[in-house]
C-alpha atoms as a PDB file:
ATOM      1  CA  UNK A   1       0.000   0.000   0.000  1.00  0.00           C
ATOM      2  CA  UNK A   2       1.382   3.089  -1.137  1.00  0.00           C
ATOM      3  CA  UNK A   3       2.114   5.274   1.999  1.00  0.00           C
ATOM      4  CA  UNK A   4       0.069   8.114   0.466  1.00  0.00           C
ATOM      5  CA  UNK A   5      -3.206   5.884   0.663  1.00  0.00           C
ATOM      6  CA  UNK A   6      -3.632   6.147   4.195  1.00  0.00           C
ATOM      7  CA  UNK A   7      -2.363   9.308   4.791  1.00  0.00           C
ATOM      8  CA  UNK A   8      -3.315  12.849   4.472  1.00  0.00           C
ATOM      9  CA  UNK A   9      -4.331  12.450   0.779  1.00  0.00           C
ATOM     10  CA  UNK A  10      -7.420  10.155   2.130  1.00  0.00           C
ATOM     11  CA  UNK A  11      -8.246  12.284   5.111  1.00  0.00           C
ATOM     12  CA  UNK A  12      -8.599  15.092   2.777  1.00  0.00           C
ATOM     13  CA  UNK A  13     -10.536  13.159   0.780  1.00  0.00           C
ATOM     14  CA  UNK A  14     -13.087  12.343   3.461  1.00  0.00           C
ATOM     15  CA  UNK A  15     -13.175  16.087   5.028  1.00  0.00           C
ATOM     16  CA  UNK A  16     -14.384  17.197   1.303  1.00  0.00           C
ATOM     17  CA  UNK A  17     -16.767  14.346   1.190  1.00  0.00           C
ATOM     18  CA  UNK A  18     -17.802  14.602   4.751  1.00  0.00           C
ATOM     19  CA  UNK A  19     -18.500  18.907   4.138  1.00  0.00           C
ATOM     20  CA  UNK A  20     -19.637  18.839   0.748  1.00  0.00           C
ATOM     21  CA  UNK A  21     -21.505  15.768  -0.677  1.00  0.00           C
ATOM     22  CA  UNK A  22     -25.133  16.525  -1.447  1.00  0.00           C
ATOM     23  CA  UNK A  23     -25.743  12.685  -0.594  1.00  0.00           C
ATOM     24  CA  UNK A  24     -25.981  12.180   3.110  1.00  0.00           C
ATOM     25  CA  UNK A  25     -24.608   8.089   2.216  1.00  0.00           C
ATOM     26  CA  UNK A  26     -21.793   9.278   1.229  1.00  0.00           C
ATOM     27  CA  UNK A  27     -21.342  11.882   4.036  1.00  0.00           C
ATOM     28  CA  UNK A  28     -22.164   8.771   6.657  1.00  0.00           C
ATOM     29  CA  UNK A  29     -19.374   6.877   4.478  1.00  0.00           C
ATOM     30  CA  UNK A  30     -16.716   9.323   4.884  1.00  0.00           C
ATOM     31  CA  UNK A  31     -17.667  10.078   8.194  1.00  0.00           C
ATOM     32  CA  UNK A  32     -17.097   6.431   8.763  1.00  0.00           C
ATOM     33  CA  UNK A  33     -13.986   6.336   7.357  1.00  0.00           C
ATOM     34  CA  UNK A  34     -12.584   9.631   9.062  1.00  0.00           C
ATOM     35  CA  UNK A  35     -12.808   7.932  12.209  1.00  0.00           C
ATOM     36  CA  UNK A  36      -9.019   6.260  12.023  1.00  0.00           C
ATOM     37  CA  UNK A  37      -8.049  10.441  11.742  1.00  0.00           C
ATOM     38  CA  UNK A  38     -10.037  11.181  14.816  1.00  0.00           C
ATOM     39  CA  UNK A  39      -7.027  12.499  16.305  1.00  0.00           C
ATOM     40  CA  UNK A  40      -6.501  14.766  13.981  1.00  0.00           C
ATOM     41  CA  UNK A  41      -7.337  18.583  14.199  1.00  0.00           C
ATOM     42  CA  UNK A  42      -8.566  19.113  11.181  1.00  0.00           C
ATOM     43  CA  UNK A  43     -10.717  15.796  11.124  1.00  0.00           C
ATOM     44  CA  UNK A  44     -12.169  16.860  14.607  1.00  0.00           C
ATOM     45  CA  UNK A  45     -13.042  20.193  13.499  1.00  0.00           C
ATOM     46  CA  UNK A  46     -14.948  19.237  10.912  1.00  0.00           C
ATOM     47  CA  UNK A  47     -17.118  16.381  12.504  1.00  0.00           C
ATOM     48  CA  UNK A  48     -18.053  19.407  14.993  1.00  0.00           C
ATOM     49  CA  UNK A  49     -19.218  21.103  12.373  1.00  0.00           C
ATOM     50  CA  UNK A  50     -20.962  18.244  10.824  1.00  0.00           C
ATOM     51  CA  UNK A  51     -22.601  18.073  14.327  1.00  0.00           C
ATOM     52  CA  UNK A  52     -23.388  21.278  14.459  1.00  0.00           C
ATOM     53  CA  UNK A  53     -24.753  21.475  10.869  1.00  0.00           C
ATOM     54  CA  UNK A  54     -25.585  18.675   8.855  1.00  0.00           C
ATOM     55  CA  UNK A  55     -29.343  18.690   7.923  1.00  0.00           C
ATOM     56  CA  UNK A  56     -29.186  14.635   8.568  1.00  0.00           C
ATOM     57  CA  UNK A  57     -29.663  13.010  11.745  1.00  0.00           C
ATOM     58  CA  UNK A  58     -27.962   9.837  10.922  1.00  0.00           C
ATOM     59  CA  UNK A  59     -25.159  11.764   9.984  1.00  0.00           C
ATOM     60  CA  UNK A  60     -24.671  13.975  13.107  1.00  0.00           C
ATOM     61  CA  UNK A  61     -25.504  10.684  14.895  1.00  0.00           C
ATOM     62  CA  UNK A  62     -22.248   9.582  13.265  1.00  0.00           C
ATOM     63  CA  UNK A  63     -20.084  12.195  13.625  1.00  0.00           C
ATOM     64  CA  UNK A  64     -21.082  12.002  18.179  1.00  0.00           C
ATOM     65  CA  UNK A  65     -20.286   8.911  18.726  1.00  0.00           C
ATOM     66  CA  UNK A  66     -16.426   9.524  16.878  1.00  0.00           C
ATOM     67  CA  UNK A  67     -16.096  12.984  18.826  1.00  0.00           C
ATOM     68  CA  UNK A  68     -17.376  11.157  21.936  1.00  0.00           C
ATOM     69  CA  UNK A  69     -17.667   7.364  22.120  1.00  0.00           C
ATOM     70  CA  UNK A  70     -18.993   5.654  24.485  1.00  0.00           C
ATOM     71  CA  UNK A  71     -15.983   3.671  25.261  1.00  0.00           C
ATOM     72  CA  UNK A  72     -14.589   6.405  27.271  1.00  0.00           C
ATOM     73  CA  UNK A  73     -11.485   7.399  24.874  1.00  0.00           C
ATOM     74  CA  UNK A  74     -13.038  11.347  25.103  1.00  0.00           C
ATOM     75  CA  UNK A  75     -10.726  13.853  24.090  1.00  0.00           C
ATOM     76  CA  UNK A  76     -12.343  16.681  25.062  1.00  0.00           C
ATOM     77  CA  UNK A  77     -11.251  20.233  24.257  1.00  0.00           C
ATOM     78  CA  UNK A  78     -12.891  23.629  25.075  1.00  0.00           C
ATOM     79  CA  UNK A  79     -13.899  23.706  21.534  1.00  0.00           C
ATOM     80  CA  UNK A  80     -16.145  20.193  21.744  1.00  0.00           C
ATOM     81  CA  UNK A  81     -17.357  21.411  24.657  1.00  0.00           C
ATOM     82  CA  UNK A  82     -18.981  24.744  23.322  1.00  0.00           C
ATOM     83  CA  UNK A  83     -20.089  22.546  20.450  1.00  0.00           C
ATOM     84  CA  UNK A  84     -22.039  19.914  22.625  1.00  0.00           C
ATOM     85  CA  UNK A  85     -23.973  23.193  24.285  1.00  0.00           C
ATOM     86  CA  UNK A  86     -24.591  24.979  21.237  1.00  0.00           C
ATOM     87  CA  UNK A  87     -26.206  21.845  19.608  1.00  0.00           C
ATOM     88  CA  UNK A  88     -28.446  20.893  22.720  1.00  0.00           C
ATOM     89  CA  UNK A  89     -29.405  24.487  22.639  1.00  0.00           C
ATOM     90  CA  UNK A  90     -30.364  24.257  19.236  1.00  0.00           C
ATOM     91  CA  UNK A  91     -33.739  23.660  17.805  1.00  0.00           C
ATOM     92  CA  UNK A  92     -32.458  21.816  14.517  1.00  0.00           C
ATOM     93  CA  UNK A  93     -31.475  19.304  16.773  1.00  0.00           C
ATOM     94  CA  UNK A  94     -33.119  15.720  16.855  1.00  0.00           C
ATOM     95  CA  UNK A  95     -33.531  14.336  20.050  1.00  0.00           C
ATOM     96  CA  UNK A  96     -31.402  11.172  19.722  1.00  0.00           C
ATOM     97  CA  UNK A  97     -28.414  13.844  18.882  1.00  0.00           C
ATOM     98  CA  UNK A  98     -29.232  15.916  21.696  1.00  0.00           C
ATOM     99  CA  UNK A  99     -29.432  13.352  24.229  1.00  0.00           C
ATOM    100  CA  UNK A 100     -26.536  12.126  23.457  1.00  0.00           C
ATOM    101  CA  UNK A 101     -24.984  15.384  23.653  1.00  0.00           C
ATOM    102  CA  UNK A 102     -26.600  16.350  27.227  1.00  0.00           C
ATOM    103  CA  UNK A 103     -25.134  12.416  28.251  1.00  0.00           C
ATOM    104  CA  UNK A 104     -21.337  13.808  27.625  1.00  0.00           C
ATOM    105  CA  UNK A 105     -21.733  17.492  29.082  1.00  0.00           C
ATOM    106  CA  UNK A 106     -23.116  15.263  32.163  1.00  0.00           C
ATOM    107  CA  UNK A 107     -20.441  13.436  31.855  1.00  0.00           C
ATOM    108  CA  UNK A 108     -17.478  16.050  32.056  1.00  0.00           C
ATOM    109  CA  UNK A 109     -19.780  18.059  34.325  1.00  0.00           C
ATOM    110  CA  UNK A 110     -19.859  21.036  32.019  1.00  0.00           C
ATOM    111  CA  UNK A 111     -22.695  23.655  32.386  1.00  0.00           C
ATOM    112  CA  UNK A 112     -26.097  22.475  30.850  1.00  0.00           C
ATOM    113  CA  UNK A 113     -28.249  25.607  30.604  1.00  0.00           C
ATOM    114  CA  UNK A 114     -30.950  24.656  28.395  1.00  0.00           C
ATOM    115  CA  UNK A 115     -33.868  27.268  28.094  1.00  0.00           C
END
């Protein structure tokens, strides 16, 4: 495997899918794939804004449980943090989405003030 196939080539790949695909399959795809780059900055940044954003559930769905899975591994930063709030204080929101987003404020004990 050529060692620009799993590299930054592929996560750039994803990010453009993941941010600009009019079909929400292949967002969920990408989104799939960008978990191995969860790590990543850029990769993060983006799957807040997909969670912020994305006018499909499934999708945001997606892009929670890589910024916060269940398993524990959280990395949370300031910036997740604002994002979880802004998104349960959003109306867009579906309820699975932000349920799961109230579960991990909860969890770190950040403020919850939903009006």
């Amino acid at each position: 495997m050529p060692a620009a196939q799993g590299g930054d080539d592929v996560r750039d790949a994803l990010l453009n899918s993941v941010l600009h695909d009019p079909n929400a399959a292949v967002r969920l795809k990408a989104i799939e794939g960008l978990q191995r780059f969860s790590a990543d900055a850029g990769s993060r940044s983006a799957l807040r804004y997909v969670l912020e954003h994305d006018d499909n559930p499934g999708v945001r769905s997606q892009a929670i449980e890589i910024l916060a899975p269940r398993d524990g591994r959280l990395a949370l930063t300031p910036e997740l943090a604002g994002t979880l709030q802004d998104v349960v204080r959003s109306a867009d929101s579906d309820d699975y989405v932000r349920t799961r987003c109230l579960e991990v404020l909860r969890q770190i004990n950040a403020p919850v003030d939903v009006y």
